[in-house]
N, C-alpha and C. Protein backbone atom coordinates (compact mmCIF):
# COMPACT_ATOMS: atom_id res chain seq x y z
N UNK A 1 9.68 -118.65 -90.67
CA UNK A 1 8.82 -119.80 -90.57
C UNK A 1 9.61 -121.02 -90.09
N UNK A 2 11.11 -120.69 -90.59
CA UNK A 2 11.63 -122.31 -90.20
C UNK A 2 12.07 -121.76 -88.93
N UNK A 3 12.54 -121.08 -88.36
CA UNK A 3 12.81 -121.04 -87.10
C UNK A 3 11.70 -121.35 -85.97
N UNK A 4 10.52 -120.75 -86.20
CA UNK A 4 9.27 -121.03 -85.27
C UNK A 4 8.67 -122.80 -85.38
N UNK A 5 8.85 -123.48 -87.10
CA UNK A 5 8.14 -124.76 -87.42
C UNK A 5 7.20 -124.81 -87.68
N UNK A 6 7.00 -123.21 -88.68
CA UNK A 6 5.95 -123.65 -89.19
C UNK A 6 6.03 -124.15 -91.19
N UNK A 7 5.09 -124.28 -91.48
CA UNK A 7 4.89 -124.85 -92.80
C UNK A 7 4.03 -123.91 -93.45
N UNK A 8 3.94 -123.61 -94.48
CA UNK A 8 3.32 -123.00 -94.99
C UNK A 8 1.78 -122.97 -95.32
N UNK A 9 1.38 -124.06 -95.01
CA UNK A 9 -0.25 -124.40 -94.66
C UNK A 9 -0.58 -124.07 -93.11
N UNK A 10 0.68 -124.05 -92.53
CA UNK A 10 0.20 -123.65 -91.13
C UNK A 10 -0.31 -122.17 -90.98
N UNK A 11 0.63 -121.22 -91.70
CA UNK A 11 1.05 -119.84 -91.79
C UNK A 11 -0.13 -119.24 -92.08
N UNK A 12 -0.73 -120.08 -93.47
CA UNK A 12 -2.09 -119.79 -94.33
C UNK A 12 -3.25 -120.30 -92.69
N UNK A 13 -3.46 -120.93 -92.36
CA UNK A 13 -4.51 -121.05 -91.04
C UNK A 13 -4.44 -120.40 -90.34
N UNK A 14 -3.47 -119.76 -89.62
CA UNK A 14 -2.89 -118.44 -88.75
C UNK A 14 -3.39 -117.54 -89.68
N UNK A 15 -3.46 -117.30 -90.41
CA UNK A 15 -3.87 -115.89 -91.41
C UNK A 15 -5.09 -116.12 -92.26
N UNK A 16 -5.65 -117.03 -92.07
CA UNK A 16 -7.04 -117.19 -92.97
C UNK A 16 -7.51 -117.32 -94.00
N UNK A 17 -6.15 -117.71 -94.63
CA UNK A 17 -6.09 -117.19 -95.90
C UNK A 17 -5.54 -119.08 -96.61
N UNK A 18 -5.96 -118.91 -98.32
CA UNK A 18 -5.25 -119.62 -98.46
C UNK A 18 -3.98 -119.85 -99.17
N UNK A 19 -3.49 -121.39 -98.59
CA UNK A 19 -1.70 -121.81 -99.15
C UNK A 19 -1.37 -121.07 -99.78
N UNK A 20 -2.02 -120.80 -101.25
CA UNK A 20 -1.45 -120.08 -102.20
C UNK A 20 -1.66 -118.70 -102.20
N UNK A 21 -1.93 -118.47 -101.24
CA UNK A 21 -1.75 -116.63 -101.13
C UNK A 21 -0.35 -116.98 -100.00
N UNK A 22 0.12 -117.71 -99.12
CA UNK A 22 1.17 -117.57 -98.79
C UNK A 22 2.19 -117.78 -99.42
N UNK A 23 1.86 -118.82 -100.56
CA UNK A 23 3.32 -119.10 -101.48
C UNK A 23 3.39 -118.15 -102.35
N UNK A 24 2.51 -117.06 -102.77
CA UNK A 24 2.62 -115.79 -103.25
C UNK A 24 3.17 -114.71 -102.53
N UNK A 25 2.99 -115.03 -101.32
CA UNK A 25 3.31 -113.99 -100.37
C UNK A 25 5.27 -113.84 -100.62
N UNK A 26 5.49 -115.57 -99.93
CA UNK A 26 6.88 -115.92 -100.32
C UNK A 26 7.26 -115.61 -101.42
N UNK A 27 6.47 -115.86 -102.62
CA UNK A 27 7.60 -115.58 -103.70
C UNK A 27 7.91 -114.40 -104.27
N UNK A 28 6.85 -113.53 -104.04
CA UNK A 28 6.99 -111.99 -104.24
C UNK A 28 5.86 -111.81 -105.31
N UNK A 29 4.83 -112.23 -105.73
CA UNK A 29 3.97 -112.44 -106.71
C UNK A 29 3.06 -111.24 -105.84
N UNK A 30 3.04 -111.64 -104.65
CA UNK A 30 2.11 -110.21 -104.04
C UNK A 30 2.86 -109.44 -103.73
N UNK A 31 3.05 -108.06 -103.79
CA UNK A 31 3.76 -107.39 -103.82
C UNK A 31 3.49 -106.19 -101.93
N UNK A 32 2.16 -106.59 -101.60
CA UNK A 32 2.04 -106.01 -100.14
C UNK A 32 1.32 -106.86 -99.53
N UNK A 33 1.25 -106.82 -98.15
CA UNK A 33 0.37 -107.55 -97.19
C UNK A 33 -0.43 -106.41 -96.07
N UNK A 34 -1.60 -106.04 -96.47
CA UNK A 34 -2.21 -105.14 -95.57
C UNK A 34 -3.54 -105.66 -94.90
N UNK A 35 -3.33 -104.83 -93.71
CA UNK A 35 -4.57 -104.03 -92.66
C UNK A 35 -4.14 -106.42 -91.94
N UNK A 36 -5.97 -106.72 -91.53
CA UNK A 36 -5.69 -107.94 -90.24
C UNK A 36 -4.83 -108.88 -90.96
N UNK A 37 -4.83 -109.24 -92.02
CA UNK A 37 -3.56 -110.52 -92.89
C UNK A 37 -2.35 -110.16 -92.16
N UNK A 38 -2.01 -108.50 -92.44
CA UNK A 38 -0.57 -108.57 -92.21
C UNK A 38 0.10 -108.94 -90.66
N UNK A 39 -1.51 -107.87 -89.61
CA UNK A 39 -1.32 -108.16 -88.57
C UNK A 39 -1.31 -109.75 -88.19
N UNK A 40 -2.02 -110.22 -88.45
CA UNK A 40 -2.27 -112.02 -88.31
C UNK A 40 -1.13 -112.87 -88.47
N UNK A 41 -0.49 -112.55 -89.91
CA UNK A 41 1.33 -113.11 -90.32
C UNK A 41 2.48 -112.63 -89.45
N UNK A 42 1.85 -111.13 -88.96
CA UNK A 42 3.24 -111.11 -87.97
C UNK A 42 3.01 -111.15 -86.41
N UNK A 43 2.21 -111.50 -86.93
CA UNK A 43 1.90 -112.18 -84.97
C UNK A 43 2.68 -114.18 -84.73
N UNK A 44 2.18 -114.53 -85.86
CA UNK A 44 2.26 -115.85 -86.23
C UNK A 44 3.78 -115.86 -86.13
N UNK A 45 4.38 -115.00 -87.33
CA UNK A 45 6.04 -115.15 -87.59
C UNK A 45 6.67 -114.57 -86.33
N UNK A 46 5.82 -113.76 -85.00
CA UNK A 46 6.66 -113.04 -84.50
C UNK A 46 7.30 -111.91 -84.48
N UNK A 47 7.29 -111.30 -85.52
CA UNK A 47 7.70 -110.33 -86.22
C UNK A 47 6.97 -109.26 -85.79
N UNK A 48 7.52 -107.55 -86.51
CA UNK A 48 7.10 -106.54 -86.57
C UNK A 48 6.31 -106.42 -87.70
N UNK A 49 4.80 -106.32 -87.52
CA UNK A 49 4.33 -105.57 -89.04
C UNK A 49 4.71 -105.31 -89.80
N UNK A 50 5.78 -103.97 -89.40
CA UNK A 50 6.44 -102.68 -90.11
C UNK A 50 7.32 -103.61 -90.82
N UNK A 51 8.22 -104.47 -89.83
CA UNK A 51 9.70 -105.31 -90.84
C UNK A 51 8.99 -106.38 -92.08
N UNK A 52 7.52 -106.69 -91.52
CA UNK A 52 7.03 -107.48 -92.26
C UNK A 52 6.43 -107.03 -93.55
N UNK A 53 5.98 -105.88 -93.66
CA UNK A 53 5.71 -104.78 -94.57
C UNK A 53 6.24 -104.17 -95.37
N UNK A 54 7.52 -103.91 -94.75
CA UNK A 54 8.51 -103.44 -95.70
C UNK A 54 10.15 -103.78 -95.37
N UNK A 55 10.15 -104.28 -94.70
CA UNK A 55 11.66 -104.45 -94.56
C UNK A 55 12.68 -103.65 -93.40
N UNK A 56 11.81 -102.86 -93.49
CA UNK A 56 12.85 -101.69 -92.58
C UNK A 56 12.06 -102.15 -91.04
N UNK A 57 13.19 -101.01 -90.05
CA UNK A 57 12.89 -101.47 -88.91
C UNK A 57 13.37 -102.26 -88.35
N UNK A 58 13.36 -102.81 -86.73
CA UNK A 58 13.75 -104.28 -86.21
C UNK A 58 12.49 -105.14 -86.52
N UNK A 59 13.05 -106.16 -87.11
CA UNK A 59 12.73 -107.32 -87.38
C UNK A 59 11.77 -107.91 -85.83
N UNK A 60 12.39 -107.80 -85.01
CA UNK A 60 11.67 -108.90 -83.21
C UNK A 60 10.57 -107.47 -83.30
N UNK A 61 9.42 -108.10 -82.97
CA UNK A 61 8.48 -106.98 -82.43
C UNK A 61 8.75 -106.85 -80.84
N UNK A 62 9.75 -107.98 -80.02
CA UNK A 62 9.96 -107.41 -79.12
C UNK A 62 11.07 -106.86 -78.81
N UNK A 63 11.57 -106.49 -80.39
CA UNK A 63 12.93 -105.43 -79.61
C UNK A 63 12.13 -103.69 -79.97
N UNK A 64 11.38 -103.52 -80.66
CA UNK A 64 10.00 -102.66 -80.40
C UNK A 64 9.48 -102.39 -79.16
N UNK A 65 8.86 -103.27 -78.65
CA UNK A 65 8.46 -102.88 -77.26
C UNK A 65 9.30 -102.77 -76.78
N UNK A 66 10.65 -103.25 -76.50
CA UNK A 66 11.36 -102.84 -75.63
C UNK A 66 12.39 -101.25 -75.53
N UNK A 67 11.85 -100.80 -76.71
CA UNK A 67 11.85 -99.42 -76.60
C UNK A 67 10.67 -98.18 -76.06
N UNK A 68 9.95 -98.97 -75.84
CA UNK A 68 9.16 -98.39 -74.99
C UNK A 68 8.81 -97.82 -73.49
N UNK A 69 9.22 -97.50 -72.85
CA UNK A 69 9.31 -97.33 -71.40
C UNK A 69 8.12 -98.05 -70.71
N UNK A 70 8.30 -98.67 -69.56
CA UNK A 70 8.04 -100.02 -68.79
C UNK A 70 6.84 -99.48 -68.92
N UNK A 71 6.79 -98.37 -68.50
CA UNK A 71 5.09 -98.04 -67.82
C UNK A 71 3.85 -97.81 -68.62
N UNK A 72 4.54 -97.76 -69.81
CA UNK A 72 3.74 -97.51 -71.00
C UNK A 72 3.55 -98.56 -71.93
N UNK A 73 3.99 -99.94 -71.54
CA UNK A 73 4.04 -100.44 -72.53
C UNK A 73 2.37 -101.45 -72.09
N UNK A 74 1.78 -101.43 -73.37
CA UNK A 74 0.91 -102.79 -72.60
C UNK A 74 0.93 -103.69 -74.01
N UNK A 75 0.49 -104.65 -72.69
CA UNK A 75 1.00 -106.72 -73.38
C UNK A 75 0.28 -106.91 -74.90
N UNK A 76 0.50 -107.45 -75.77
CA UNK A 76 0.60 -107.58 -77.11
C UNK A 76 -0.29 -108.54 -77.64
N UNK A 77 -1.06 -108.43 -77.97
CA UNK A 77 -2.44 -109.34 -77.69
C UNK A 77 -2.07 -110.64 -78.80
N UNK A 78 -1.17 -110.24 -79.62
CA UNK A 78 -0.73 -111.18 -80.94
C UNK A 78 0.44 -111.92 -80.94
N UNK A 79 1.42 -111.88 -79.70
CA UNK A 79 1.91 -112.37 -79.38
C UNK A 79 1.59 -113.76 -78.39
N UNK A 80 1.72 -114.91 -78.53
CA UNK A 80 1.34 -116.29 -78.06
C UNK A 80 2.78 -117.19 -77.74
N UNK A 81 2.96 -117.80 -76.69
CA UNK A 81 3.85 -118.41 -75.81
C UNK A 81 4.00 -119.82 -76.40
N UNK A 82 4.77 -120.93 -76.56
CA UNK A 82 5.16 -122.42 -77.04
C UNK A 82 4.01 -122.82 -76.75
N UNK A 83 3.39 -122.46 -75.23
CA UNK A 83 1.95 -123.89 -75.28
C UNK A 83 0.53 -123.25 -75.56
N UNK A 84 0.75 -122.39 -75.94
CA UNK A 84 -0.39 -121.58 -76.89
C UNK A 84 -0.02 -121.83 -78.81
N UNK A 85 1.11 -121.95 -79.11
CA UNK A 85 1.44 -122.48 -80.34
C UNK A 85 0.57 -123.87 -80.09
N UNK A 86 1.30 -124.25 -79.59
CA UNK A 86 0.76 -125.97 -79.38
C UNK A 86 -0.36 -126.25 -79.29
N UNK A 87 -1.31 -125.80 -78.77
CA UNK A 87 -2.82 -125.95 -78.51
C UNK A 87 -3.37 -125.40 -79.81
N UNK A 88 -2.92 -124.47 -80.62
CA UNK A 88 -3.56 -123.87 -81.77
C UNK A 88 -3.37 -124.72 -82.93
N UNK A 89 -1.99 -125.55 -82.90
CA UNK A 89 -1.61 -126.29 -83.15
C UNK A 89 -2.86 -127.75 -83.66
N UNK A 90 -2.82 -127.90 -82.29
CA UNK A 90 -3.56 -129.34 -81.94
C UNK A 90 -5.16 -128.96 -82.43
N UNK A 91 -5.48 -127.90 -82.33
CA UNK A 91 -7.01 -126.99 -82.47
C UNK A 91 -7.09 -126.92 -83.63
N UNK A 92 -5.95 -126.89 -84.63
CA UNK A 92 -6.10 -126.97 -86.27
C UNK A 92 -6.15 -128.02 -86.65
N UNK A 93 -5.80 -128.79 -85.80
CA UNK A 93 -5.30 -130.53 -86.41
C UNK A 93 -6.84 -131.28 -86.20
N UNK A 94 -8.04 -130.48 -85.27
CA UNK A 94 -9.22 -131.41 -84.95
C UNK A 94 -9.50 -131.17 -86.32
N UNK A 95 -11.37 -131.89 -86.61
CA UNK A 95 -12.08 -132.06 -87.96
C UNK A 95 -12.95 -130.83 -87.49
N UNK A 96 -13.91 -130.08 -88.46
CA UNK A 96 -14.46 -129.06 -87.72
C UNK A 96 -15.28 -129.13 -86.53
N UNK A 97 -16.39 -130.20 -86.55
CA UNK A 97 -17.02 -130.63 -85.25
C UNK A 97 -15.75 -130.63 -84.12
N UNK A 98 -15.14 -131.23 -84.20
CA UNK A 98 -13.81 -131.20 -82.87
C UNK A 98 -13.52 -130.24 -82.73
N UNK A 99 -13.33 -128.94 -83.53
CA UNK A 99 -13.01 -127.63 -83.51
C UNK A 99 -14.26 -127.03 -82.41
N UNK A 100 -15.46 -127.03 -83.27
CA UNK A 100 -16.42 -126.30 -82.21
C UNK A 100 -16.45 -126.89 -80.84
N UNK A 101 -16.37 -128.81 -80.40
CA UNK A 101 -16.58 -129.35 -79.58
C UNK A 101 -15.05 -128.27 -78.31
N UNK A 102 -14.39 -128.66 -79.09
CA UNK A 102 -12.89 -128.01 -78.44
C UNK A 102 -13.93 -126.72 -77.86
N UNK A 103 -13.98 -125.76 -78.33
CA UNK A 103 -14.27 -124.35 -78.10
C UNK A 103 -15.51 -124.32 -76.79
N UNK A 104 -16.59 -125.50 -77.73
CA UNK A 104 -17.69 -125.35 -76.47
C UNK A 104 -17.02 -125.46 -74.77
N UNK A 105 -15.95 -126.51 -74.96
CA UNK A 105 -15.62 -126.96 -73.77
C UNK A 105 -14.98 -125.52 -72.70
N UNK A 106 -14.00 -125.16 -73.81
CA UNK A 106 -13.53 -123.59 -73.29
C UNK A 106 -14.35 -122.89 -72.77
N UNK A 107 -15.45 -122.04 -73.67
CA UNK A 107 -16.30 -121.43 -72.87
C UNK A 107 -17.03 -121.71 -72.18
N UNK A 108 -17.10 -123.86 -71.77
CA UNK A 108 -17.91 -124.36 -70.30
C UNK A 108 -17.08 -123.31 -69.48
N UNK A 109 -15.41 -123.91 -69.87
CA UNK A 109 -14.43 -123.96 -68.73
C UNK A 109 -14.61 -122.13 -67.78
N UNK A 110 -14.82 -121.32 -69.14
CA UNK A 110 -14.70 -120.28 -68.65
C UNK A 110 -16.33 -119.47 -68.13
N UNK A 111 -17.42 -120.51 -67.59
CA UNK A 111 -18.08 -120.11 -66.95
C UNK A 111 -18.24 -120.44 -65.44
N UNK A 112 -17.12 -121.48 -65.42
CA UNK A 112 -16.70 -122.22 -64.07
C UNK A 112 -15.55 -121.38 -63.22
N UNK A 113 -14.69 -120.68 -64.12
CA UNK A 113 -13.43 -120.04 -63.66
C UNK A 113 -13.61 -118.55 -64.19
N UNK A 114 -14.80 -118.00 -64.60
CA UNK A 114 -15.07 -116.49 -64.99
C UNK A 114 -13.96 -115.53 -64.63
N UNK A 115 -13.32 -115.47 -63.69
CA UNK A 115 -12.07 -114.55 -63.58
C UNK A 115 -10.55 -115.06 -64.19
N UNK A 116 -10.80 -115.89 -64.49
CA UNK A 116 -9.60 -117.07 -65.91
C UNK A 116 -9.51 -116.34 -67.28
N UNK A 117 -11.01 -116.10 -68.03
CA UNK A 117 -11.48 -115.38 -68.99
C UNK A 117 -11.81 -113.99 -69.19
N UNK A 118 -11.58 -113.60 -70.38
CA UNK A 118 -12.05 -112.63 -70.37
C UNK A 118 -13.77 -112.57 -71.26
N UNK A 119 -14.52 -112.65 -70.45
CA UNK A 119 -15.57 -113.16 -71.35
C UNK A 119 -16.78 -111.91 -70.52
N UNK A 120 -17.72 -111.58 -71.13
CA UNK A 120 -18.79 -110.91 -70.99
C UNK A 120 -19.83 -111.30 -70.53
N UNK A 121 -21.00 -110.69 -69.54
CA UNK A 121 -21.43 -111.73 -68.89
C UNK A 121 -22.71 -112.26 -69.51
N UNK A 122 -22.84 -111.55 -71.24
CA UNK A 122 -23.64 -112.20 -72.18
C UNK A 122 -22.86 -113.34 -72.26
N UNK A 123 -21.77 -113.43 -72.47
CA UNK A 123 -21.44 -114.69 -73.16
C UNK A 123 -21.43 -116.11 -71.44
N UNK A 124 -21.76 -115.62 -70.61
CA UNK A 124 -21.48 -116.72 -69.32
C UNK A 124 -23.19 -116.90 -68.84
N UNK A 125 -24.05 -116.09 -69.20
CA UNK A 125 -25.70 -116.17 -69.24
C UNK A 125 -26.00 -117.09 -70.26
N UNK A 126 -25.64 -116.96 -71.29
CA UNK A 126 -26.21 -117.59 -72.53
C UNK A 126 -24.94 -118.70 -73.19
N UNK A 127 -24.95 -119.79 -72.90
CA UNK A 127 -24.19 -120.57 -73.72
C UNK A 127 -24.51 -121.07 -74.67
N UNK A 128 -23.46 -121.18 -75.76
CA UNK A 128 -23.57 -121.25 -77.23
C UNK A 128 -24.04 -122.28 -77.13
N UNK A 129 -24.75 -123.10 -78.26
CA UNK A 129 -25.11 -124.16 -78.45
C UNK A 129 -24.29 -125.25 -78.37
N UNK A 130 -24.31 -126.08 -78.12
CA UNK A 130 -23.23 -127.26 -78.15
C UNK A 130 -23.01 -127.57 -79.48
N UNK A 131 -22.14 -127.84 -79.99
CA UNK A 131 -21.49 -128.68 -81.20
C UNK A 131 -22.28 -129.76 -82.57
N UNK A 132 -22.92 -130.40 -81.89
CA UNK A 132 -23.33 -131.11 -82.31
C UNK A 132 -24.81 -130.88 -82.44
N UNK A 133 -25.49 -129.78 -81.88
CA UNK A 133 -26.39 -128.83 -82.18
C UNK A 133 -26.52 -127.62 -83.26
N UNK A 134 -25.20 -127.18 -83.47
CA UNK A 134 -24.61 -126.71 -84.52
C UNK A 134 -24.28 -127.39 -85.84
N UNK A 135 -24.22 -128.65 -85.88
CA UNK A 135 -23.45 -129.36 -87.44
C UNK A 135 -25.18 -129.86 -87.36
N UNK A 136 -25.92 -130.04 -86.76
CA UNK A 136 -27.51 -130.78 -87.00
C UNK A 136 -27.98 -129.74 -88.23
């Protein structure tokens, strides 16, 4: 966590969960982390599931893939880049209306740039309600 910057309220929003199931997590009070939590924490920390699970194993989930042969490997859907931290970042930091407003704008963006997204063409026919149609 301290290497990436995160905080432990951050960790708990990345995982859905709350603070105090992460400061349980840390202190050993829970004794496992299974099935989307665990996946969710080690996407967040970076990490391998498996090292995150139990200890064993490499620790980098990408020294994992990189045992994989090139052709076989495909991209890691839980893995996220500095300005994808940052935006998730900034996306936790809105109030919830700013949250949905944020999102509506995305899926404008991605009915303007449809090959940008990966979106369905239910979801580019039918746009969600706006934001403020939602908190009414």
């Amino acid at each position: 966590m301290k290497a990436l910057g995160l905080r432990q309220v951050d960790l708990a929003r990345l995982c859905q969960v709350a603070p105090a199931s992460v400061a349980q997590w840390r202190n050993g009070r829970t004794k496992e982390i299974a099935g989307e939590k665990l996946l969710l924490a080690a996407a967040a920390l970076q990490c391998s599931p498996k090292w995150l699970a139990t200890g064993k194993g490499p620790m980098d989930a990408n020294a994992i893939a990189s045992q994989t042969p090139i052709g076989t490997r495909e991209p890691d859907p839980w893995q996220i880049d500095a300005t994808a931290r940052e935006a998730l970042r900034m996306f936790q930091a809105l109030p919830p209306l700013g949250q949905a407003e944020a999102l509506d704008y995305l899926k404008y963006l991605g009915t303007k740039h449809p090959s940008s997204f990966k979106t369905t063409g239910a979801q580019q026919r039918d746009p969600v309600p706006s934001a403020a149609k939602r908190a009414a």
